[in-house]
N, C-alpha and C. Protein backbone atom coordinates (compact mmCIF):
# COMPACT_ATOMS: atom_id res chain seq x y z
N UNK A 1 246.99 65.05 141.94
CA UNK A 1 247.92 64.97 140.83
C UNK A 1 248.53 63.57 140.72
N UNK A 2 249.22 62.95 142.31
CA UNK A 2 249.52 61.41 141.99
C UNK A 2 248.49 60.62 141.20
N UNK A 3 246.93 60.70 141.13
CA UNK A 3 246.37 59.75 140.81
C UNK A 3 246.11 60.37 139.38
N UNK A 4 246.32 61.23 138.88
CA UNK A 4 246.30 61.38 137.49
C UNK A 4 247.16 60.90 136.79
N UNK A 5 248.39 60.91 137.30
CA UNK A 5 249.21 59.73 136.35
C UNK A 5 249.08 58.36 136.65
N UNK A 6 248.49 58.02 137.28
CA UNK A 6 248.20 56.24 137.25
C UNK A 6 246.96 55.68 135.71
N UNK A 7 246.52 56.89 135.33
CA UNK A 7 246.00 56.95 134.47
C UNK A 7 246.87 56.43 132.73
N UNK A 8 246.66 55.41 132.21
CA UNK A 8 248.12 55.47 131.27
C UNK A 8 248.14 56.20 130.56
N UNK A 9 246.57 56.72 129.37
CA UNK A 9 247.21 57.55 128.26
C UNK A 9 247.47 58.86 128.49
N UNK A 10 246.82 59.37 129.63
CA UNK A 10 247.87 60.58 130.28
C UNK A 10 249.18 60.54 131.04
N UNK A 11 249.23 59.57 131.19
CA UNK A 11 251.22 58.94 131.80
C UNK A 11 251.49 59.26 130.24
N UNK A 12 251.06 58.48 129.32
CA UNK A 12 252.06 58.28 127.87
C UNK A 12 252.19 59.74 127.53
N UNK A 13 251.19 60.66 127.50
CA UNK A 13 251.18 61.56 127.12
C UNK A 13 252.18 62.54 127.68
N UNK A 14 252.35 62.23 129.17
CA UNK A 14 253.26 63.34 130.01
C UNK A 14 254.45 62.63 129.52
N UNK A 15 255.18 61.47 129.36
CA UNK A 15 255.81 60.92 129.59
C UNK A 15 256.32 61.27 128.13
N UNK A 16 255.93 61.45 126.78
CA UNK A 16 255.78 61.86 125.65
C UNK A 16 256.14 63.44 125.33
N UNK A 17 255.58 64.41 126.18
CA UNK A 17 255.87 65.44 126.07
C UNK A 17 257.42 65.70 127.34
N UNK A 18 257.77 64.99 127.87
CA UNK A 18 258.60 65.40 128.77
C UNK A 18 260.14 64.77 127.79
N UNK A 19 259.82 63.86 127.31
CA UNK A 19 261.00 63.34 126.17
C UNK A 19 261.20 64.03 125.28
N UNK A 20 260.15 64.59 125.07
CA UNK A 20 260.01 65.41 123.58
C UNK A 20 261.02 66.73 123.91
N UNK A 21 260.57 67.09 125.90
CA UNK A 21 261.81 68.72 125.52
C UNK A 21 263.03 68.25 125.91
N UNK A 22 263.16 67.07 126.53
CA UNK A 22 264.24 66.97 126.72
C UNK A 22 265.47 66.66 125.47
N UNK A 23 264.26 66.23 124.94
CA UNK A 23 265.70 65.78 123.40
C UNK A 23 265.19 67.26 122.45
N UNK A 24 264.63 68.31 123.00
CA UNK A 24 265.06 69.57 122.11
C UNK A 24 266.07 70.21 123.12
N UNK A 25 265.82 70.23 124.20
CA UNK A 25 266.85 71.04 125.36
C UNK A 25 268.32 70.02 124.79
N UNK A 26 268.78 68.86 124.52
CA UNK A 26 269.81 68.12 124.55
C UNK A 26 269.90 68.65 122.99
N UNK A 27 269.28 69.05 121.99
CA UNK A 27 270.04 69.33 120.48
C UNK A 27 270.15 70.48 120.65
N UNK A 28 270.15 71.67 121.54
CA UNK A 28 270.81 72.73 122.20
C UNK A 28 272.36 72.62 122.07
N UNK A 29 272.77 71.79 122.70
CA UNK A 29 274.39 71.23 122.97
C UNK A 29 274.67 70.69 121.92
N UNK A 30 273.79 69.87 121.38
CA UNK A 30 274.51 68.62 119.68
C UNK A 30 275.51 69.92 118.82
N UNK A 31 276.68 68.72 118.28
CA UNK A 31 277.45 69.32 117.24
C UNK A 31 276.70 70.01 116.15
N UNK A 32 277.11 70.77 115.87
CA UNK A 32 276.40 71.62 114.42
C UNK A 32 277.19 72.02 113.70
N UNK A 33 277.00 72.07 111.92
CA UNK A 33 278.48 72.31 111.10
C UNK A 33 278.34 71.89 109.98
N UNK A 34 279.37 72.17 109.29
CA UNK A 34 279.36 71.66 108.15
C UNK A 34 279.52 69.84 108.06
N UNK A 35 278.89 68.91 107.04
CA UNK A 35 279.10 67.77 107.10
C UNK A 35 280.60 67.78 106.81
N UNK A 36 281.54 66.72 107.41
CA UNK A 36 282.38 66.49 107.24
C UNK A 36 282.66 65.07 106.82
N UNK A 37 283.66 64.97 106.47
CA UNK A 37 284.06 63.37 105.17
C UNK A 37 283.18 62.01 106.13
N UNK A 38 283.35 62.08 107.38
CA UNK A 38 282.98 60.84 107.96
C UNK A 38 281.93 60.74 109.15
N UNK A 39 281.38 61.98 108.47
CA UNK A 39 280.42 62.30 109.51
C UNK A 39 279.37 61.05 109.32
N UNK A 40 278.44 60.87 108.46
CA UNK A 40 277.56 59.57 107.80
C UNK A 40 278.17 58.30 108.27
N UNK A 41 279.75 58.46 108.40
CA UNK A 41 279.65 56.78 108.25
C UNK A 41 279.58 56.18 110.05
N UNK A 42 279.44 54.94 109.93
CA UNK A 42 279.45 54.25 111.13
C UNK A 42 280.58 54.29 111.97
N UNK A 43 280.61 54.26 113.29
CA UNK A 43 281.70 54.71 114.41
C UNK A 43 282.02 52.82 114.93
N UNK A 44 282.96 52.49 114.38
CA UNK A 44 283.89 51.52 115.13
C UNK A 44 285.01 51.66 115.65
N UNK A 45 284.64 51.97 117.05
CA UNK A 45 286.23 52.51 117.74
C UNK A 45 287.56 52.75 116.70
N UNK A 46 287.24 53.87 116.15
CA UNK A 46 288.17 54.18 115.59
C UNK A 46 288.69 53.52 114.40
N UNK A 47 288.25 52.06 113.61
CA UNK A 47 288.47 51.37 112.77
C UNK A 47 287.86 52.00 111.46
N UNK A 48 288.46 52.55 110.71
CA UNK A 48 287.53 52.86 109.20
C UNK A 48 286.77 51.24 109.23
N UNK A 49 285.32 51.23 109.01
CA UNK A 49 284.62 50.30 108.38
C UNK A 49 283.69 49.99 107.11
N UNK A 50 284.44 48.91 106.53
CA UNK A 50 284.31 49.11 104.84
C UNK A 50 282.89 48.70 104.58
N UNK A 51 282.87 48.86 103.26
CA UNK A 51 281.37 48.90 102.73
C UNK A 51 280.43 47.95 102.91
N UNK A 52 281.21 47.08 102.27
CA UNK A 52 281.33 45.76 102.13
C UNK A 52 281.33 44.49 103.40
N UNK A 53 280.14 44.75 103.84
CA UNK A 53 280.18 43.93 105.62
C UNK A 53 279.26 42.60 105.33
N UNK A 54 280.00 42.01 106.24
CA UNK A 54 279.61 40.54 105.63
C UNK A 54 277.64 40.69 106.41
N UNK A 55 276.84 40.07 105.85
CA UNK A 55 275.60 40.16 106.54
C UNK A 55 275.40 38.65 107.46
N UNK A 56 274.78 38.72 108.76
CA UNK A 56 274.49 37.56 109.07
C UNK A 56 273.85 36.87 109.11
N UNK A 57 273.70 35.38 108.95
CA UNK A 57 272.69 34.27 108.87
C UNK A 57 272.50 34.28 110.38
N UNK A 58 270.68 33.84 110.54
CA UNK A 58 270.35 33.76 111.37
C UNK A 58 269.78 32.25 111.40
N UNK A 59 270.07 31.43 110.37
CA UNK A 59 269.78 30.15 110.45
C UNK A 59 270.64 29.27 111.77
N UNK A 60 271.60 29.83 111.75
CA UNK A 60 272.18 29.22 113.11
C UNK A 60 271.92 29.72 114.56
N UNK A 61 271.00 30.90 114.45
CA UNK A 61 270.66 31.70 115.53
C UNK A 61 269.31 30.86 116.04
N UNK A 62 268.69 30.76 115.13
CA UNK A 62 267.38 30.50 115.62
C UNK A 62 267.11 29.18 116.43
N UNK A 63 267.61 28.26 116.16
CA UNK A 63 267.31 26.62 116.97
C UNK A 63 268.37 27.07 118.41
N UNK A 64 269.23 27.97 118.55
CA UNK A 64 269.50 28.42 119.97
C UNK A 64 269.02 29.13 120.96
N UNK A 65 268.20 30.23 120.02
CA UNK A 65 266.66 30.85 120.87
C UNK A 65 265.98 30.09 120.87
N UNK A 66 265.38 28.99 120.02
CA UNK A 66 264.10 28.55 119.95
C UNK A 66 264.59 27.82 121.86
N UNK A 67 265.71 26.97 121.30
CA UNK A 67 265.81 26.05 122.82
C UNK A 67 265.62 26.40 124.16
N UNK A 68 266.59 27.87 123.96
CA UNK A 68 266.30 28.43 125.13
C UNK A 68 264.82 29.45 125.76
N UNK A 69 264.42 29.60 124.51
CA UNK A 69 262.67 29.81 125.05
C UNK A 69 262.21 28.59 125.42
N UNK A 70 262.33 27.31 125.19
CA UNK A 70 261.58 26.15 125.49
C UNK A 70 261.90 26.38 126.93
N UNK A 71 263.70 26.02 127.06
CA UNK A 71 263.86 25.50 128.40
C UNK A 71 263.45 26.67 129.57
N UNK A 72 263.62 28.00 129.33
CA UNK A 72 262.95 28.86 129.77
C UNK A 72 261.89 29.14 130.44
N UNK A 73 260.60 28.96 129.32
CA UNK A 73 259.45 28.73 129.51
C UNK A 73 259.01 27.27 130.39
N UNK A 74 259.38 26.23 130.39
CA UNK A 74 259.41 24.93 130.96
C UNK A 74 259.63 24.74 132.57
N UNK A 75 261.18 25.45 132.22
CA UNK A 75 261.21 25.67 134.13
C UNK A 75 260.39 26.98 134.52
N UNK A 76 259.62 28.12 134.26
CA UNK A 76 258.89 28.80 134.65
C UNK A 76 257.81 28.14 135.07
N UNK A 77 257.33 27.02 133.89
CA UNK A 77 255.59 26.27 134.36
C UNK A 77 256.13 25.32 135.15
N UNK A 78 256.97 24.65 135.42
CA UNK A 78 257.37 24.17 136.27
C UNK A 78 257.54 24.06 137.62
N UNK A 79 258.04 25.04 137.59
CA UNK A 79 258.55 25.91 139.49
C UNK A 79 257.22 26.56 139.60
N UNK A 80 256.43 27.25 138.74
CA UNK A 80 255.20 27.59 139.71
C UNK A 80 253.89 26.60 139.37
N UNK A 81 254.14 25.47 139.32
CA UNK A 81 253.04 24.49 139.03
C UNK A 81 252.06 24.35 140.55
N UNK A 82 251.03 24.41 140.67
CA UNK A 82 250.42 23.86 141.66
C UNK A 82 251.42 22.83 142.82
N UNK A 83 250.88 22.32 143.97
CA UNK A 83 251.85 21.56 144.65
C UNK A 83 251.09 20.23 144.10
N UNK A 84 249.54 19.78 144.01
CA UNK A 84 249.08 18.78 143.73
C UNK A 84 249.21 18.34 142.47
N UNK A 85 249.52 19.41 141.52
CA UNK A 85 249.14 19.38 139.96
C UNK A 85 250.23 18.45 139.42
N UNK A 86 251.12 17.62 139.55
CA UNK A 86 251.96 16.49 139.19
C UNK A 86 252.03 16.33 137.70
N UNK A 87 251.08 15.94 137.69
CA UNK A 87 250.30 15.53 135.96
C UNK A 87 250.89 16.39 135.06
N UNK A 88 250.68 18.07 135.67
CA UNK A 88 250.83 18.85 134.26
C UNK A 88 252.15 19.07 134.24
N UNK A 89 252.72 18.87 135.26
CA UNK A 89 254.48 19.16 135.04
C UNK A 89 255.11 18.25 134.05
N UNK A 90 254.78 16.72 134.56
CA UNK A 90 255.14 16.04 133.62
C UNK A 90 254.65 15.85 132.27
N UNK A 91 253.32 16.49 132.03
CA UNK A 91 252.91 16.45 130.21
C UNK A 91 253.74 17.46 130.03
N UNK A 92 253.68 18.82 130.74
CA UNK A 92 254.90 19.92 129.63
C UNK A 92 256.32 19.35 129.53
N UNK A 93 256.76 18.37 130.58
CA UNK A 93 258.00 17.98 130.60
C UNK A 93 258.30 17.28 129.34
N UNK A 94 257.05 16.24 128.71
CA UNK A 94 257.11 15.49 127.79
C UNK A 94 257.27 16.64 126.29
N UNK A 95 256.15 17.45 126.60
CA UNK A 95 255.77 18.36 125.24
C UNK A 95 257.50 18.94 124.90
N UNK A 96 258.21 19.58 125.89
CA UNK A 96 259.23 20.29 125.96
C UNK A 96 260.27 19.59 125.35
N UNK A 97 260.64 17.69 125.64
CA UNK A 97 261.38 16.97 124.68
C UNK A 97 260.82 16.97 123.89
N UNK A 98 259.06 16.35 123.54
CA UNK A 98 259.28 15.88 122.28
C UNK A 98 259.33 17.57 121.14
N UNK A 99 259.44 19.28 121.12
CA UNK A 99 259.80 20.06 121.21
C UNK A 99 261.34 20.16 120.44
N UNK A 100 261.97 19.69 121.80
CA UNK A 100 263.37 19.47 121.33
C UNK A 100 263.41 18.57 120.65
N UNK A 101 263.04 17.72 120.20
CA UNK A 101 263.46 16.35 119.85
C UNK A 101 263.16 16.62 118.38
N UNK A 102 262.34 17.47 117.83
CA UNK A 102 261.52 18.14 116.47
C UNK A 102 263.24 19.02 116.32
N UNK A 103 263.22 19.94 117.13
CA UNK A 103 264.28 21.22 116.88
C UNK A 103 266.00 20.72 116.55
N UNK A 104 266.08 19.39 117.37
CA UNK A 104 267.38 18.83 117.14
C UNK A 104 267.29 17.39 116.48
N UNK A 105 267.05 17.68 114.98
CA UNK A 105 266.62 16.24 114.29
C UNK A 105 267.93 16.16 113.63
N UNK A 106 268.14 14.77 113.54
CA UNK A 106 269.99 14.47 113.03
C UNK A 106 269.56 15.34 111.57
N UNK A 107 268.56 15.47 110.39
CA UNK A 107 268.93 15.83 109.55
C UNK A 107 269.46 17.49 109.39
N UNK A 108 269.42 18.01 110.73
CA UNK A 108 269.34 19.51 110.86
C UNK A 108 268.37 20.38 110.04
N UNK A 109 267.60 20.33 109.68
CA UNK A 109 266.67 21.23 109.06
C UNK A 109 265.38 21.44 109.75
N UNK A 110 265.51 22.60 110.52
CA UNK A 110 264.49 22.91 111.54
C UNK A 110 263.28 22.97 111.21
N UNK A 111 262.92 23.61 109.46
CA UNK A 111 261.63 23.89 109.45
C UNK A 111 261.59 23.25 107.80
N UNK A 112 260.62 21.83 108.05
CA UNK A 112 260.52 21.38 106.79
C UNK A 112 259.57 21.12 105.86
């Protein structure tokens, strides 16, 4: 039986049917009822929250992930570089500024 689940699409499958009763055994217990005024809306600790929500730009999000996947990724190839391999540390070291150096251009416009 252990080596039948090392198998994946019978793991997914058990693993699939075992979620499946557990979230019918758990809507056993769920509230049930009539809808009530605020049942639909969104739960902010207790704050009524209005319709009207500001949406967010992700233009300022993105050149802070992008960086931190660089620097991320950089010290990963880095720290496990070969001990002889010298060379390639320092070309990704280069690729990784000139990278940044694209991502943080004085005109700010990341993608032009």
């Amino acid at each position: 039986m252990n080596l039948l689940l090392l198998i994946p699409p019978l793991a997914f499958i058990v693993m699939l049917l075992l979620s499946l009763g557990l979230s019918g055994f758990a809507s056993l217990f769920s509230a049930k009822g009539k809808a009530s005024a605020g049942k639909g809306q969104a739960y902010a600790c207790g704050q009524n929250v209005e319709d009207n929500r500001i949406q967010p730009d992700y233009n300022e999000f993105f050149p802070i992930a992008f960086f931190f996947t660089i620097m991320h990724v950089s010290v990963l190839i880095i720290a496990t570089a070969p001990k002889g391999e010298w060379l390639m540390a320092v070309l990704f070291i280069a690729v990784a500024l000139l990278a940044l150096r694209v991502l943080f251009r004085r005109d700010g416009n990341v993608c032009d």
